[in-house]
Protein backbone atom coordinates (compact mmCIF):
# COMPACT_ATOMS: atom_id res chain seq x y z
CA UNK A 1 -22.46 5.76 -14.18
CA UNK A 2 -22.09 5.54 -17.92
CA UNK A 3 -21.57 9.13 -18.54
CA UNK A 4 -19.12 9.28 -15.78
CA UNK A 5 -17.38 6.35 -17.33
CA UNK A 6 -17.44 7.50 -21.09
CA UNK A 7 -16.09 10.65 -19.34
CA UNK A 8 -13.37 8.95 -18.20
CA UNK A 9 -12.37 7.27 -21.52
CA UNK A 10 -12.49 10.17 -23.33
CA UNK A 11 -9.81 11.78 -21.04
CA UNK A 12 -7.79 8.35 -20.37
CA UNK A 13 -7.38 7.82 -23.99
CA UNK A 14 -5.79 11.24 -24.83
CA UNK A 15 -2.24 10.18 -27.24
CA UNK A 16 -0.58 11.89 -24.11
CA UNK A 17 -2.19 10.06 -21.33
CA UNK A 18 -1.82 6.86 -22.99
CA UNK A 19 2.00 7.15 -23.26
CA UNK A 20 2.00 8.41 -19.30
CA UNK A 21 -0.16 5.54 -18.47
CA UNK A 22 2.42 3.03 -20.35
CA UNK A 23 5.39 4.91 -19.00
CA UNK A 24 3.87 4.66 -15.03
CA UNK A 25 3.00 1.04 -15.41
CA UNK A 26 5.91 0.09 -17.18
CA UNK A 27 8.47 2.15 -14.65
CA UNK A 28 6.24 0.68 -11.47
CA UNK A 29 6.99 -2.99 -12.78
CA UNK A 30 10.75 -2.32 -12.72
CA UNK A 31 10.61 -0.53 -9.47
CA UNK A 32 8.69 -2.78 -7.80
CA UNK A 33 11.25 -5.57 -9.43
CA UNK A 34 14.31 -3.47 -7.96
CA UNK A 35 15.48 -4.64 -4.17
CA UNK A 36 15.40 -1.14 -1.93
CA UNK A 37 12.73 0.36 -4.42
CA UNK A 38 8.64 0.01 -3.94
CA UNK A 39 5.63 1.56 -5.04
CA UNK A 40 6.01 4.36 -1.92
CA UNK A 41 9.35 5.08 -2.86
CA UNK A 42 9.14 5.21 -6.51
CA UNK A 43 5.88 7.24 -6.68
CA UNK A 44 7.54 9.94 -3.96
CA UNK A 45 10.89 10.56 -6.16
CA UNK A 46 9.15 10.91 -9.42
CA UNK A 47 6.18 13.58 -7.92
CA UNK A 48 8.52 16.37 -8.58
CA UNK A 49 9.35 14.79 -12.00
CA UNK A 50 5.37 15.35 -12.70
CA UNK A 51 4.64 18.52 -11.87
CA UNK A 52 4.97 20.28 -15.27
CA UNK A 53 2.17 18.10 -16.52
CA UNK A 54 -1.73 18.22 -15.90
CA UNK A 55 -2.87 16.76 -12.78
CA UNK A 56 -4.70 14.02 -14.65
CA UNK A 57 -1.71 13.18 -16.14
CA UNK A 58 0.67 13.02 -13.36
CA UNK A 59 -1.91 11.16 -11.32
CA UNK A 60 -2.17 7.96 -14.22
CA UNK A 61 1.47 8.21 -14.39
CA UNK A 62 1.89 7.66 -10.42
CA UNK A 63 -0.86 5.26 -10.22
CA UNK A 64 -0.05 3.52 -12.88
CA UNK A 65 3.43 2.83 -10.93
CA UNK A 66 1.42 1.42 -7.93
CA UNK A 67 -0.17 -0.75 -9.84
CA UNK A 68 2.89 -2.19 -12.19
CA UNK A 69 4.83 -2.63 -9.15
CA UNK A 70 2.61 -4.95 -7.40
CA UNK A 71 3.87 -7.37 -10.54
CA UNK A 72 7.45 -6.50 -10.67
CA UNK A 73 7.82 -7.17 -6.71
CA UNK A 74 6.28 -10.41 -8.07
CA UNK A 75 9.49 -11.42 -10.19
CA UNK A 76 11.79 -10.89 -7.39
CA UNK A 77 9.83 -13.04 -4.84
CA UNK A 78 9.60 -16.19 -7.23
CA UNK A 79 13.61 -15.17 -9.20
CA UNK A 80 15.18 -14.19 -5.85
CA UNK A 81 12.77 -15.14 -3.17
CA UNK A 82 13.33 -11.45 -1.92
CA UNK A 83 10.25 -9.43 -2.09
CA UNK A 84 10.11 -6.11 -4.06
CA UNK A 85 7.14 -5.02 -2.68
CA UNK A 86 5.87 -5.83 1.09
CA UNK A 87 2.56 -6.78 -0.77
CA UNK A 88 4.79 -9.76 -1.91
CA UNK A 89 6.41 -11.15 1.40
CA UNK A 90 4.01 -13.99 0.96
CA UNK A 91 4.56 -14.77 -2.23
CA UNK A 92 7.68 -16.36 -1.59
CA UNK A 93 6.64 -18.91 0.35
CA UNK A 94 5.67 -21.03 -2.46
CA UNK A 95 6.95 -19.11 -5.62
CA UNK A 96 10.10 -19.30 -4.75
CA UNK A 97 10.01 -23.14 -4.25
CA UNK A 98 8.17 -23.20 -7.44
CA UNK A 99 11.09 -21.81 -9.08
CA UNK A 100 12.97 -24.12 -7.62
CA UNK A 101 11.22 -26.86 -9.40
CA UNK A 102 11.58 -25.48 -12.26
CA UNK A 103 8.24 -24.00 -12.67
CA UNK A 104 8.97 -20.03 -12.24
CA UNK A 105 7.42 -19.53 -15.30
CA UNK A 106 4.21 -20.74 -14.35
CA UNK A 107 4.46 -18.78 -10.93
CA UNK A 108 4.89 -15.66 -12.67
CA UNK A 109 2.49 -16.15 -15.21
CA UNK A 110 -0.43 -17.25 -12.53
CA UNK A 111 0.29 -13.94 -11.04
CA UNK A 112 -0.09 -12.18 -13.74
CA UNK A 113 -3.34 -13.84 -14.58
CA UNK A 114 -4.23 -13.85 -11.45
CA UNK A 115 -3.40 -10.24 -10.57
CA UNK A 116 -5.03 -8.86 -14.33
CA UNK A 117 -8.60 -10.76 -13.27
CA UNK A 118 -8.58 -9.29 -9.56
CA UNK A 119 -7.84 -5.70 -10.83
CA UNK A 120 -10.67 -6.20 -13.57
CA UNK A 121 -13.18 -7.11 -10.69
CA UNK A 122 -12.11 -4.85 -8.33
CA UNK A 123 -12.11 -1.90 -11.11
CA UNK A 124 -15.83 -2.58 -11.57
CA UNK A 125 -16.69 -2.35 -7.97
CA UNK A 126 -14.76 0.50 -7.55
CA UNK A 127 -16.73 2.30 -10.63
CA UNK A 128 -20.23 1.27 -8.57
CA UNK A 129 -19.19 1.98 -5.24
CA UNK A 130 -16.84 5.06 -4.84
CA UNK A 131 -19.36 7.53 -6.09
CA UNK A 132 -22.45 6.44 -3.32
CA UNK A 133 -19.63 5.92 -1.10
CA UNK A 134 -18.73 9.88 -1.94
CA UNK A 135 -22.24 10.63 -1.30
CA UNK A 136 -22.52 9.41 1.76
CA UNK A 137 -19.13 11.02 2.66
CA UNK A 138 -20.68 14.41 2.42
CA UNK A 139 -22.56 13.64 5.66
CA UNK A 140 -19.38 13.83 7.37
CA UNK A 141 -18.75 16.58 9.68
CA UNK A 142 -15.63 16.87 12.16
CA UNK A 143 -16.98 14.48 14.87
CA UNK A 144 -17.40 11.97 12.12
CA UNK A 145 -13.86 12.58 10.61
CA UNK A 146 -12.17 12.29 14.22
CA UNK A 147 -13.81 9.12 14.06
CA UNK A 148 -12.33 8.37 10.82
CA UNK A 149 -9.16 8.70 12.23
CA UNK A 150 -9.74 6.76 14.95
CA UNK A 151 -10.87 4.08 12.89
CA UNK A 152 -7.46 4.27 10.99
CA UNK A 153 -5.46 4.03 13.01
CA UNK A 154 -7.07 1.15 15.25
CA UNK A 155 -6.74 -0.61 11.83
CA UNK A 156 -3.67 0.06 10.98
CA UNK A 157 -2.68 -1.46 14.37
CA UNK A 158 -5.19 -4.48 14.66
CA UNK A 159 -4.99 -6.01 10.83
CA UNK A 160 -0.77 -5.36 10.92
CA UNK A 161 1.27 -8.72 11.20
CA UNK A 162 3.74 -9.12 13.49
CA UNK A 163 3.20 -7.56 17.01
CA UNK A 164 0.29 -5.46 17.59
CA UNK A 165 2.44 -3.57 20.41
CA UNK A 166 4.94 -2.63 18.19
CA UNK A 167 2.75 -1.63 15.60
CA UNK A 168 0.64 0.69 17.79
CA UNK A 169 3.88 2.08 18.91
CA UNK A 170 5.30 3.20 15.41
CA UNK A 171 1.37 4.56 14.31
CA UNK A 172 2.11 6.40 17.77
CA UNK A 173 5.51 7.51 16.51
CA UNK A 174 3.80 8.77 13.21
CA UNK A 175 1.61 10.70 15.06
CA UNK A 176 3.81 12.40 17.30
CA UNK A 177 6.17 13.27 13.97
CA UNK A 178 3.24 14.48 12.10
CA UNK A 179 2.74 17.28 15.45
CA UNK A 180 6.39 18.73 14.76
CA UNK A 181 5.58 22.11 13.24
CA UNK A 182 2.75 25.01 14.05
CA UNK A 183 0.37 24.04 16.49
CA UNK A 184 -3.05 23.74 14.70
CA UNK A 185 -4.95 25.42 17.48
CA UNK A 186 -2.36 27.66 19.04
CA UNK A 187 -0.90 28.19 15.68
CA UNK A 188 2.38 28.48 17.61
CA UNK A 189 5.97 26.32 16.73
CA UNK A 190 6.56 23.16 18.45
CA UNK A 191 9.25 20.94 18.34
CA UNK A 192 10.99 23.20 16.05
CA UNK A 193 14.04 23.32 18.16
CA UNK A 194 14.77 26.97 16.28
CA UNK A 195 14.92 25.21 13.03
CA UNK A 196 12.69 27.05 10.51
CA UNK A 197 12.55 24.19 8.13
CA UNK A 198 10.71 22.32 10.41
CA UNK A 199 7.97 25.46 11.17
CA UNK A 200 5.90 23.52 8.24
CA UNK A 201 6.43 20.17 9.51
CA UNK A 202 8.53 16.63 8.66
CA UNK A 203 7.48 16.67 4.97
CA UNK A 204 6.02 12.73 4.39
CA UNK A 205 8.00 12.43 0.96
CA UNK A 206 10.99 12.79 2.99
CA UNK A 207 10.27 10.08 5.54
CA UNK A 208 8.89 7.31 3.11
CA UNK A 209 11.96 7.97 0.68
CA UNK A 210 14.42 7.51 3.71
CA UNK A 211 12.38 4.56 5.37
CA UNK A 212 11.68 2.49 2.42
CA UNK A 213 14.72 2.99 -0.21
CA UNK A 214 18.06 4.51 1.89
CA UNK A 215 16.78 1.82 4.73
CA UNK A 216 16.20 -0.72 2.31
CA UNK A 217 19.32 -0.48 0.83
CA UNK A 218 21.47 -0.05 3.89
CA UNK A 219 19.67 -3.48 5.45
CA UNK A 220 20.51 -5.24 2.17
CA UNK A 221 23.85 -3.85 2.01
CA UNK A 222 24.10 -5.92 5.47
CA UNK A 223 22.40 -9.24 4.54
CA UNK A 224 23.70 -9.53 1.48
CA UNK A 225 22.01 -11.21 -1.93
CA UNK A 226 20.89 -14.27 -3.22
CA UNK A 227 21.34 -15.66 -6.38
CA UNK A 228 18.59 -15.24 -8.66
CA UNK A 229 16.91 -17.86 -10.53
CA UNK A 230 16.52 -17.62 -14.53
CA UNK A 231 13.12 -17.71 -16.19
CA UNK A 232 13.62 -18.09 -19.55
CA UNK A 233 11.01 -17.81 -22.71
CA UNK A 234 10.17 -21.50 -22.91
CA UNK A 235 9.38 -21.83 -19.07
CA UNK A 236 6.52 -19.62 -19.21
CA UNK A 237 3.97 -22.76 -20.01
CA UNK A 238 1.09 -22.59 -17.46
CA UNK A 239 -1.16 -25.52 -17.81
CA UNK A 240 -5.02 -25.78 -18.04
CA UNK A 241 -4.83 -27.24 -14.81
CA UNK A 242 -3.30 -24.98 -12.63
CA UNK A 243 -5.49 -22.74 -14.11
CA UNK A 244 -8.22 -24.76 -12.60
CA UNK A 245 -6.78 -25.03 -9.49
CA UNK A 246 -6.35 -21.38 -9.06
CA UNK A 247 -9.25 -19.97 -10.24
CA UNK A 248 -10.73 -19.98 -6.77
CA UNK A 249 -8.11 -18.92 -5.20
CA UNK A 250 -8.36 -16.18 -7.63
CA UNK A 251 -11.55 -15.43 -6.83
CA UNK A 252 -11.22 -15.35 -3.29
CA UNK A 253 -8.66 -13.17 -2.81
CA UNK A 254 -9.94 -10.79 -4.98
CA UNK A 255 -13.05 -10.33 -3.17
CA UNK A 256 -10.73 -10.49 0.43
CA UNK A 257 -8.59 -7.85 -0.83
CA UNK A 258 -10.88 -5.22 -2.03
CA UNK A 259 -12.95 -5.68 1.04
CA UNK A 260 -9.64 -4.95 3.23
CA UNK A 261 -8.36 -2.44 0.46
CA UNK A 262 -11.51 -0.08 1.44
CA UNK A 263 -10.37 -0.43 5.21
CA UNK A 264 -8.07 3.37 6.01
CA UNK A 265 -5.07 2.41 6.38
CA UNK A 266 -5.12 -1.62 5.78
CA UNK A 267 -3.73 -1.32 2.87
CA UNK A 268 -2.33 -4.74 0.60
CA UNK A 269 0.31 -6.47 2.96
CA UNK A 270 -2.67 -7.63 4.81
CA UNK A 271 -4.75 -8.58 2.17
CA UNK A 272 -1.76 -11.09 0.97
CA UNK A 273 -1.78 -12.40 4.24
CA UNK A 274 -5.09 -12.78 4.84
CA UNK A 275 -5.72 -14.72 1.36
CA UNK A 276 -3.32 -17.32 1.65
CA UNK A 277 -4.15 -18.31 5.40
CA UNK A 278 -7.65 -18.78 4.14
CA UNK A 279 -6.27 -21.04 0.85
CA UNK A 280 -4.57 -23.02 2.96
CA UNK A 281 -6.98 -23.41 5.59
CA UNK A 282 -9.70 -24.19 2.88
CA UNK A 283 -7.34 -26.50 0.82
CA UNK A 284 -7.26 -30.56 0.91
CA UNK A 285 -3.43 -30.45 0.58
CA UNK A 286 -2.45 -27.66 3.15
CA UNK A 287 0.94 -29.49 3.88
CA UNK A 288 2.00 -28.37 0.31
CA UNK A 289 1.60 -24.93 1.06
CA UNK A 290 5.04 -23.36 1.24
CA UNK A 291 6.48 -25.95 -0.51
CA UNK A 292 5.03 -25.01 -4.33
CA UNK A 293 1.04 -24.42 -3.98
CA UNK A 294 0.28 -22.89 -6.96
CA UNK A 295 -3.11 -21.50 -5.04
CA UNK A 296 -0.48 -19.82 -2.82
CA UNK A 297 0.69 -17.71 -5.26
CA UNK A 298 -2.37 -17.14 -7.15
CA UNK A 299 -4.34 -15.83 -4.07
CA UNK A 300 -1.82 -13.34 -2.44
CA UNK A 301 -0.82 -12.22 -5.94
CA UNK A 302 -5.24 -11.24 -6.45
CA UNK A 303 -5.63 -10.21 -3.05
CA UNK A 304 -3.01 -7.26 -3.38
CA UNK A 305 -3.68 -5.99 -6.82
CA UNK A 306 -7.49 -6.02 -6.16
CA UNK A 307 -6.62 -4.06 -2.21
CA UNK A 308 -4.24 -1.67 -4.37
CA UNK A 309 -7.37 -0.85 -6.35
CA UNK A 310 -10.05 -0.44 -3.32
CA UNK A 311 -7.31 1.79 -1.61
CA UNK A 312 -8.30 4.65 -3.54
CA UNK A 313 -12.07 4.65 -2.44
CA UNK A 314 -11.05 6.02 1.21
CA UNK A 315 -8.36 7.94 -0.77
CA UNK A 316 -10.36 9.59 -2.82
CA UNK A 317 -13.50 9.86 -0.90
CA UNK A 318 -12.54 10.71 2.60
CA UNK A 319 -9.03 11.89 2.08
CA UNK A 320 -7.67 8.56 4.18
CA UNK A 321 -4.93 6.71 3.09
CA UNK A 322 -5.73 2.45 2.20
CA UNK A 323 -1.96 2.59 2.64
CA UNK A 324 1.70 3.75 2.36
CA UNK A 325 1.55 4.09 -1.13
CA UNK A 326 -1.92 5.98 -1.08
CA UNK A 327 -0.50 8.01 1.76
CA UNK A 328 2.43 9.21 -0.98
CA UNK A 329 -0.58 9.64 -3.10
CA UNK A 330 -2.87 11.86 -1.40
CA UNK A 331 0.50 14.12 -0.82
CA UNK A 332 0.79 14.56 -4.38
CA UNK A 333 -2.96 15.45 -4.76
CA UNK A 334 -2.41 18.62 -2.57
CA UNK A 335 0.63 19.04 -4.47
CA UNK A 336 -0.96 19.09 -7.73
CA UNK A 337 -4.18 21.27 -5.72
CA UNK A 338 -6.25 18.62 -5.77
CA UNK A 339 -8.19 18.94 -2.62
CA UNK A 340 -9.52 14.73 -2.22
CA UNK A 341 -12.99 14.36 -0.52
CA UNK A 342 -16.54 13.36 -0.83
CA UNK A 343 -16.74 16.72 -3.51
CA UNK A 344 -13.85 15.66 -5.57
CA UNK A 345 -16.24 13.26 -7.67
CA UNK A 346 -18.54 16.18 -8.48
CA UNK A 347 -16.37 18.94 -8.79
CA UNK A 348 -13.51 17.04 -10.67
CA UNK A 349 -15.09 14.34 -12.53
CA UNK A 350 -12.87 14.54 -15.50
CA UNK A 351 -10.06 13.80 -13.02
CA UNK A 352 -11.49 11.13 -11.14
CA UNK A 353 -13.24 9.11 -13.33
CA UNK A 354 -9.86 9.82 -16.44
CA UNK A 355 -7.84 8.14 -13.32
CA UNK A 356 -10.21 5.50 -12.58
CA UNK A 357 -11.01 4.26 -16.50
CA UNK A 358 -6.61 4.64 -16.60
CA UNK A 359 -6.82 1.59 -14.26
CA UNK A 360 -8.72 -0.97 -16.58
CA UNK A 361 -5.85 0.15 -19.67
CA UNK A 362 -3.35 -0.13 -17.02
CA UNK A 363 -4.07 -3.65 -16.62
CA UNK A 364 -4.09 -4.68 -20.02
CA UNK A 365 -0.85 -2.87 -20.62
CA UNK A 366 0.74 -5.02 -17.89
CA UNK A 367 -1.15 -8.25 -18.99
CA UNK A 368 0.27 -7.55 -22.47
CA UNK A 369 3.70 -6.70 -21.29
CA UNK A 370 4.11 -9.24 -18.07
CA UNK A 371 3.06 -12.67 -19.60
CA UNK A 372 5.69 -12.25 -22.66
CA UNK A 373 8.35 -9.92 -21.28
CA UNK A 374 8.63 -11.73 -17.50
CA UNK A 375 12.13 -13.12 -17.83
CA UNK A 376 13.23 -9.52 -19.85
CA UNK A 377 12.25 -7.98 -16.53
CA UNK A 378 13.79 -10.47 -14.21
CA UNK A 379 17.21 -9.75 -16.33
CA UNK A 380 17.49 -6.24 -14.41
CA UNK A 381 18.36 -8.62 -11.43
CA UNK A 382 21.46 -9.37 -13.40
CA UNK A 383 22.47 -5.71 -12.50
CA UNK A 384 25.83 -5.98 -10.24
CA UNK A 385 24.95 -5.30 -6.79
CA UNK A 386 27.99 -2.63 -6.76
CA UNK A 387 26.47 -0.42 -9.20
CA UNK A 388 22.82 -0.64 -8.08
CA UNK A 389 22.63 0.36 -4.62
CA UNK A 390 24.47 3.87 -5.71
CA UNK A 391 21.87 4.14 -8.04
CA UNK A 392 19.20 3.63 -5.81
CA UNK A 393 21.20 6.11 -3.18
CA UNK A 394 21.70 8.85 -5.78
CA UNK A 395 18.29 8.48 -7.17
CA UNK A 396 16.85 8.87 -3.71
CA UNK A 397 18.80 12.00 -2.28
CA UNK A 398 18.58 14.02 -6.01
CA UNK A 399 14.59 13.53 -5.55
CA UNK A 400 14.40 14.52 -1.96
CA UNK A 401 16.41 17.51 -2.87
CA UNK A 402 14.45 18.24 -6.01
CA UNK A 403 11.56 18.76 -3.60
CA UNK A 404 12.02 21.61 -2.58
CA UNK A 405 15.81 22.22 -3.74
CA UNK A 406 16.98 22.34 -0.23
CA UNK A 407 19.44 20.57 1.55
CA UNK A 408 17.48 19.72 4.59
CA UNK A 409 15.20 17.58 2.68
CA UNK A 410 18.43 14.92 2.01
CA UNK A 411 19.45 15.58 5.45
CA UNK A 412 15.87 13.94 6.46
CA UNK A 413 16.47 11.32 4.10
CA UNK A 414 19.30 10.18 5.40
CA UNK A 415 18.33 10.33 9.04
CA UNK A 416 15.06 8.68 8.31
CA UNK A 417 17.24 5.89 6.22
CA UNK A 418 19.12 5.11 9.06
CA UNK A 419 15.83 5.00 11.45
CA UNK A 420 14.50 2.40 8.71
CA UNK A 421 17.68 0.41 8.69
CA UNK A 422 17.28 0.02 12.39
CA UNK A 423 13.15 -0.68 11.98
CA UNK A 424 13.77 -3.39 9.51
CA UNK A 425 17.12 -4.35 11.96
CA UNK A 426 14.08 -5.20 14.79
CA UNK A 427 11.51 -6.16 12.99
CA UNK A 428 9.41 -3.03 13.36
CA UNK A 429 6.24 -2.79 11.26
CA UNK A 430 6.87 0.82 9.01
CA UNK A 431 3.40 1.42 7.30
CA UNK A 432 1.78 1.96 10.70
CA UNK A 433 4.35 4.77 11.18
CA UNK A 434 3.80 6.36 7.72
CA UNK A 435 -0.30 6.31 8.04
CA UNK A 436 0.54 7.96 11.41
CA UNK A 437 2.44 10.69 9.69
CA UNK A 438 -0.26 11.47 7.49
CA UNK A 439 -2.75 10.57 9.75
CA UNK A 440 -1.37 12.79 12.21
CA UNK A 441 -2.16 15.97 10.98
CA UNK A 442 -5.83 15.30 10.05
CA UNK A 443 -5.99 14.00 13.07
CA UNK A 444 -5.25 16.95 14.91
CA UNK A 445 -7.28 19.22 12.21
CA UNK A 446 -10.54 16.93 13.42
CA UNK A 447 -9.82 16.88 17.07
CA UNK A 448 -9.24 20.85 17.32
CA UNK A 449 -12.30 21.33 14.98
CA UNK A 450 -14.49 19.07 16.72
CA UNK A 451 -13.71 20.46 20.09
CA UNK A 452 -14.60 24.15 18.95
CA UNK A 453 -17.54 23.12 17.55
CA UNK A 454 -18.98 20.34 20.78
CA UNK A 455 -17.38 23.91 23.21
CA UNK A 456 -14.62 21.59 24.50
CA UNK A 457 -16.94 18.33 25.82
CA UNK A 458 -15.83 15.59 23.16
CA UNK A 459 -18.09 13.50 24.52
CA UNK A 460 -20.61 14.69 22.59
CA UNK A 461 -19.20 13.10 19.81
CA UNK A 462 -20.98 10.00 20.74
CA UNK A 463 -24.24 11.96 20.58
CA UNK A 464 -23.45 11.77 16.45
CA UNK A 465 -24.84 8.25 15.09
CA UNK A 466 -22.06 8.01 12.29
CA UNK A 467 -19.38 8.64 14.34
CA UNK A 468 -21.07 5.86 17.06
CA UNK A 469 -21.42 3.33 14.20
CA UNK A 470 -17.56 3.62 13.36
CA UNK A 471 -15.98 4.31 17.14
CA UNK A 472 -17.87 0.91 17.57
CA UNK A 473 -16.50 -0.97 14.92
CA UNK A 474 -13.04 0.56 16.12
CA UNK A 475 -13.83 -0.99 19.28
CA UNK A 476 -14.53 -4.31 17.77
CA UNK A 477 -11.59 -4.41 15.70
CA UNK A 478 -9.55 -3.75 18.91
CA UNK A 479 -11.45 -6.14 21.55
CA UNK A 480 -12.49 -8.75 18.98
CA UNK A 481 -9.58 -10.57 18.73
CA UNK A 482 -8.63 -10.55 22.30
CA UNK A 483 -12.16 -12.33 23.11
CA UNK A 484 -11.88 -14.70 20.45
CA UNK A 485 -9.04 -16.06 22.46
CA UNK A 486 -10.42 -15.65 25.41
CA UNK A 487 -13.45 -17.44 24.38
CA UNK A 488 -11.89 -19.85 22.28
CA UNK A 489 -9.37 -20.96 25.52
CA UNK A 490 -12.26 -21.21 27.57
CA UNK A 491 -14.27 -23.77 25.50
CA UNK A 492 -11.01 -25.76 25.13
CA UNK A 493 -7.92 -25.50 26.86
CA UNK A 494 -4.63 -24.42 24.50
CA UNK A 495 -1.88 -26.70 23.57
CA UNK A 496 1.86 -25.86 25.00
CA UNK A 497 2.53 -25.16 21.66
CA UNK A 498 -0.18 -23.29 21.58
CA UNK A 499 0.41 -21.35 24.24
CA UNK A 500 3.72 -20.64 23.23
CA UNK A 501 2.70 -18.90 19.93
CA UNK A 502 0.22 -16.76 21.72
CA UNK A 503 2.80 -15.95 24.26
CA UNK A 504 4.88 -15.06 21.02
CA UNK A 505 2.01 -12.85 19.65
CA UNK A 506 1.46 -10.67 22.80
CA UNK A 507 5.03 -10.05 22.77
C-alpha cells in the first residue's frame, strides 16, 4: 500500500492538480452554500467544463466539489436554517438554534473540525480497504452483479427516510426511465415515441440537473427565504469544552457513516440521520437535542463527510453508485473513458490512487479555508434573491446544453425541473429515483447477461454462493425491520401514540 500511496502523491501534487484540487474544493463549498445548488448538481454542469483536461485532473476537480460542499451546505443550515446539501437536513435541528444563541460560530467551526477528523479516518480506511475490496470484486460474474443490483436498490429503499412506499416507487420510476432507449437484448427502440434523441436513452446529467437545481429553485421560488443569520470573525470561538463534548460524537459518526457510505446506493443523507438518532439516544441530556446540542451538529456533520468518502469504494470497485452524487460521478468516468471496476485499481493506479491521496489535501485545504473564511462564505447569502435564482437557471440550462450542444438536453431539464418541483411539492424522496436511473441500465445489462449465460432459468442464480450471501442480506434489509416491529409489539403492546407514528410510517 505504500507504493500505491507514494504513487498517488506524486500525481496529486502536480502544480496543476493542486490548483484543480483548490479550485473543486473551493467551488463545492460555495455550491453546496448556494440554495437550489448541491454536490449532484454542481459536479453535472461543470463535467463538460472538464473535459479538455486529463482524467485525473477532472476527477480531483469534481471530487473535490463533493467534498467542499458537504461544508458549504453546512453554513446555510446553521446562517439560514435551510440546508444546502440533503446531507445537511439534520443539521439544522440544532445549528440553527445554536445560531440563534449566538453561538454560529462555534456550530460552524465544530463542523469543520468535526467533518476534517471524519474525512482523515475515513481516508485511511478507504486506502486499506478499497484495493482487497477490488480483489474480491474480480470474483464477480453476472449472477453476482444482478445481485448487486438487487442489493442497491433494496437499500436505497430500506435505509431512505420518509416512506419506504414512496421511496420504492421513485427507485421504480428510475428504473423504468433508465429502460427508455434500445432494448439491451432485443437491441430494438422502446419508448422512443419516434424521437431519435431518446434512441440512446434519458441522459442522467439531464435528470439530476433538472431535479435538484431548476426544482430546487422553482420550490424556493414558492416558499420563499429566510433571513440569514451573521457570523462574524469574533464569533468563531469554540471552547475546549465543546470540544470535549463532541469528540465522541465525532467519533461515532465517523465510523456510522463510512460503514453506511460503503452500502450501493445509501449514500450520506442517511448517515446524518442515523448519527444523530444514536447521539441522542446515547446522550444524558436528549431533551436538548434540537434545541442547541452541540453533539448534534458534530455527529451528522462526521457522519456525512466520512459516508461521502466510503461512497467511492462501491464506486470505484463495482461500478455502484454510494449515492446521487457518485451516480453523477461514475457518468463522468465513462465520459472521461474510464471504465470503473474491480480492474480499475490495477490497470489505472495512477488514477485511482492520484484521486484518492487528492482527498487527504482536499481536507486540509477546506480545514485551512473553512475555520477562518466561514462568515466570508456565509456573505454569498447576502446575494439578492432576484438575481440568484436566474443565475442558478441560466447556469443550469447553458450546462445541459453544453452537453451535447443540443436543445433537447434543456428541454429535459426543464421537464425534469418541473417533475422535481412537484417531488419536493409531496414530499417524494429523489435519490432513490436517480440510483434507479443509473441503476437501471446495469441492471438490465446483468439480468440479460445472466439469463444467457444460466439458458433462461434465473434460478440458478441462487446456485452461486456470492450472489446467496448478498440476495440474503437484501432480504434482511427488507424483512428486518418489519419483524423488529412485529416482535417488538408482541413482547409489549404499543402506545396510541405509538401506534399512530407507525401508522404514519407505513403510510
Amino acid at each position: 500500500m505504500i507504493d500505491n500511496l507514494l504513487l498517488g502523491l506524486s500525481t496529486a501534487l502536480t502544480p496543476t492538480n493542486l490548483l484543480w484540487c483548490f479550485v473543486g474544493v473551493v467551488l463545492g463549498t460555495v455550491i453546496g452554500l448556494l440554495p437550489g445548488l448541491g454536490s449532484s448538481t454542481g459536479v453535472a454542469i461543470l463535467i463538460p467544463l472538464t473535459l479538455t483536461v486529463e482524467p485525473v485532473t477532472a476527477l480531483i476537480m469534481l471530487a473535490g466539489i463533493y467534498y467542499g460542499s458537504q461544508y458549504g451546505g453546512t453554513i446555510t443550515s446553521v446562517l439560514l436554517s435551510t440546508p444546502g446539501e440533503a446531507a445537511s437536513v439534520v443539521t439544522t435541528l440544532d445549528g440553527y438554534q445554536m445560531a440563534r444563541q449566538g453561538r454560529a460560530g462555534a456550530a460552524l467551526a465544530i463542523a469543520a473540525i468535526g467533518s476534517f477528523a471524519a474525512a482523515i479516518l475515513s481516508l485511511v480506511l478507504l486506502a486499506a480497504l478499497a484495493p482487497p475490496f477490488a480483489a474480491f470484486a474480480l470474483r464477480f460474474g453476472p449472477p453476482e452483479n444482478l445481485a448487486v443490483m438487487v442489493l442497491a436498490l433494496v437499500t436505497m429503499v430500506v435505509l431512505s427516510t420518509g416512506s419506504k412506499l414512496r421511496a420504492a416507487a421513485m427507485a421504480c420510476a428510475g428504473v423504468l426511465l433508465a429502460c427508455v432507449g434500445i432494448d439491451a437484448g432485443t437491441g430494438e427502440a422502446r419508448y422512443t415515441f419516434g424521437n431519435i434523441n431518446l434512441l440512446s436513452g434519458i441522459p442522467y446529467i439531464e435528470v439530476v440537473i433538472g431535479l435538484f437545481a431548476v426544482g430546487e429553485v422553482l420550490y424556493q421560488i414558492r416558499v420563499g427565504a429566510a433571513t440569514p443569520i451573521r457570523a462574524r470573525f469574533r464569533d468563531l470561538v469554540i471552547r475546549r469544552r465543546d470540544i470535549r463534548d463532541s469528540a465522541g460524537a465525532i467519533g461515532r459518526g465517523s465510523v456510522i457513516g463510512f460503514l453506511l457510505g460503503t452500502l450501493p446506493g445509501a449514500g450520506s443523507t442517511l448517515a446524518s440521520f442515523m448519527a444523530y438518532g444514536l447521539e441522542k439516544r446515547l446522550s444524558r441530556n436528549a431533551a436538548q437535542f434540537g434545541h442547541g446540542a452541540i453533539q448534534g451538529v458534530a455527529a451528522p456533520e462526521s457522519a456525512n463527510n466520512a459516508a461521502a468518502n466510503a461512497n467511492f469504494i462501491p464506486t470505484l470497485t463495482l461500478g455502484i453508485p454510494g449515492g446521487a452524487t457518485t451516480a453523477v460521478l461514475l457518468g463522468a468516468l465513462t465520459v472521461y473513458g474510464v471504465q470503473p471496476g474491480p480492474l480499475l485499481f490495477e490497470e489505472q493506479p495512477e488514477l485511482v490512487w492520484g484521486l484518492l491521496v487528492s482527498f487527504f489535501i482536499g481536507n486540509v485545504i477546506l480545514l485551512v479555508l473553512n475555520l477562518p473564511l466561514a462568515p466570508v462564505f456565509a456573505q454569498l447569502l447576502r446575494i439578492p434573491y432576484a438575481y440568484l435564482y436566474p443565475l442558478i437557471l441560466f447556469t443550469s440550462f447553458v450546462g445541459a446544453y453544453a452537453i451535447d450542444n443540443n436543445f433537447f438536453s434543456v428541454w429535459l431539464v426543464l421537464i425534469f425541473g418541473i417533475i422535481g418541483y412537484g417531488m419536493k411539492r409531496f414530499d417524494l424522496p429523489m435519490a432513490p429515483l436517480v440510483v434507479g436511473v443509473v441503476i437501471g441500465a446495469l441492471f438490465e445489462k446483468a439480468l440479460v447477461q445472466s439469463s444467457a449465460l444460466l439458458d433462461g432459468n434465473l434460478w440458478l442464480v441462487l446456485t452461486k454462493p456470492i450472489a446467496v450471501v448478498i440476495l440474503a442480506l437484501a432480504l434482511v434489509l427488507l424483512a428486518g425491520p418489519v419483524l423488529t416491529r412485529r416482535v417488538r409489539s408482541f413482547l409489549r403492546p404499543p402506545t396510541p401514540e405509538e401506534s399512530r407514528t407507525e401508522e404514519k410510517h407505513n403510510v
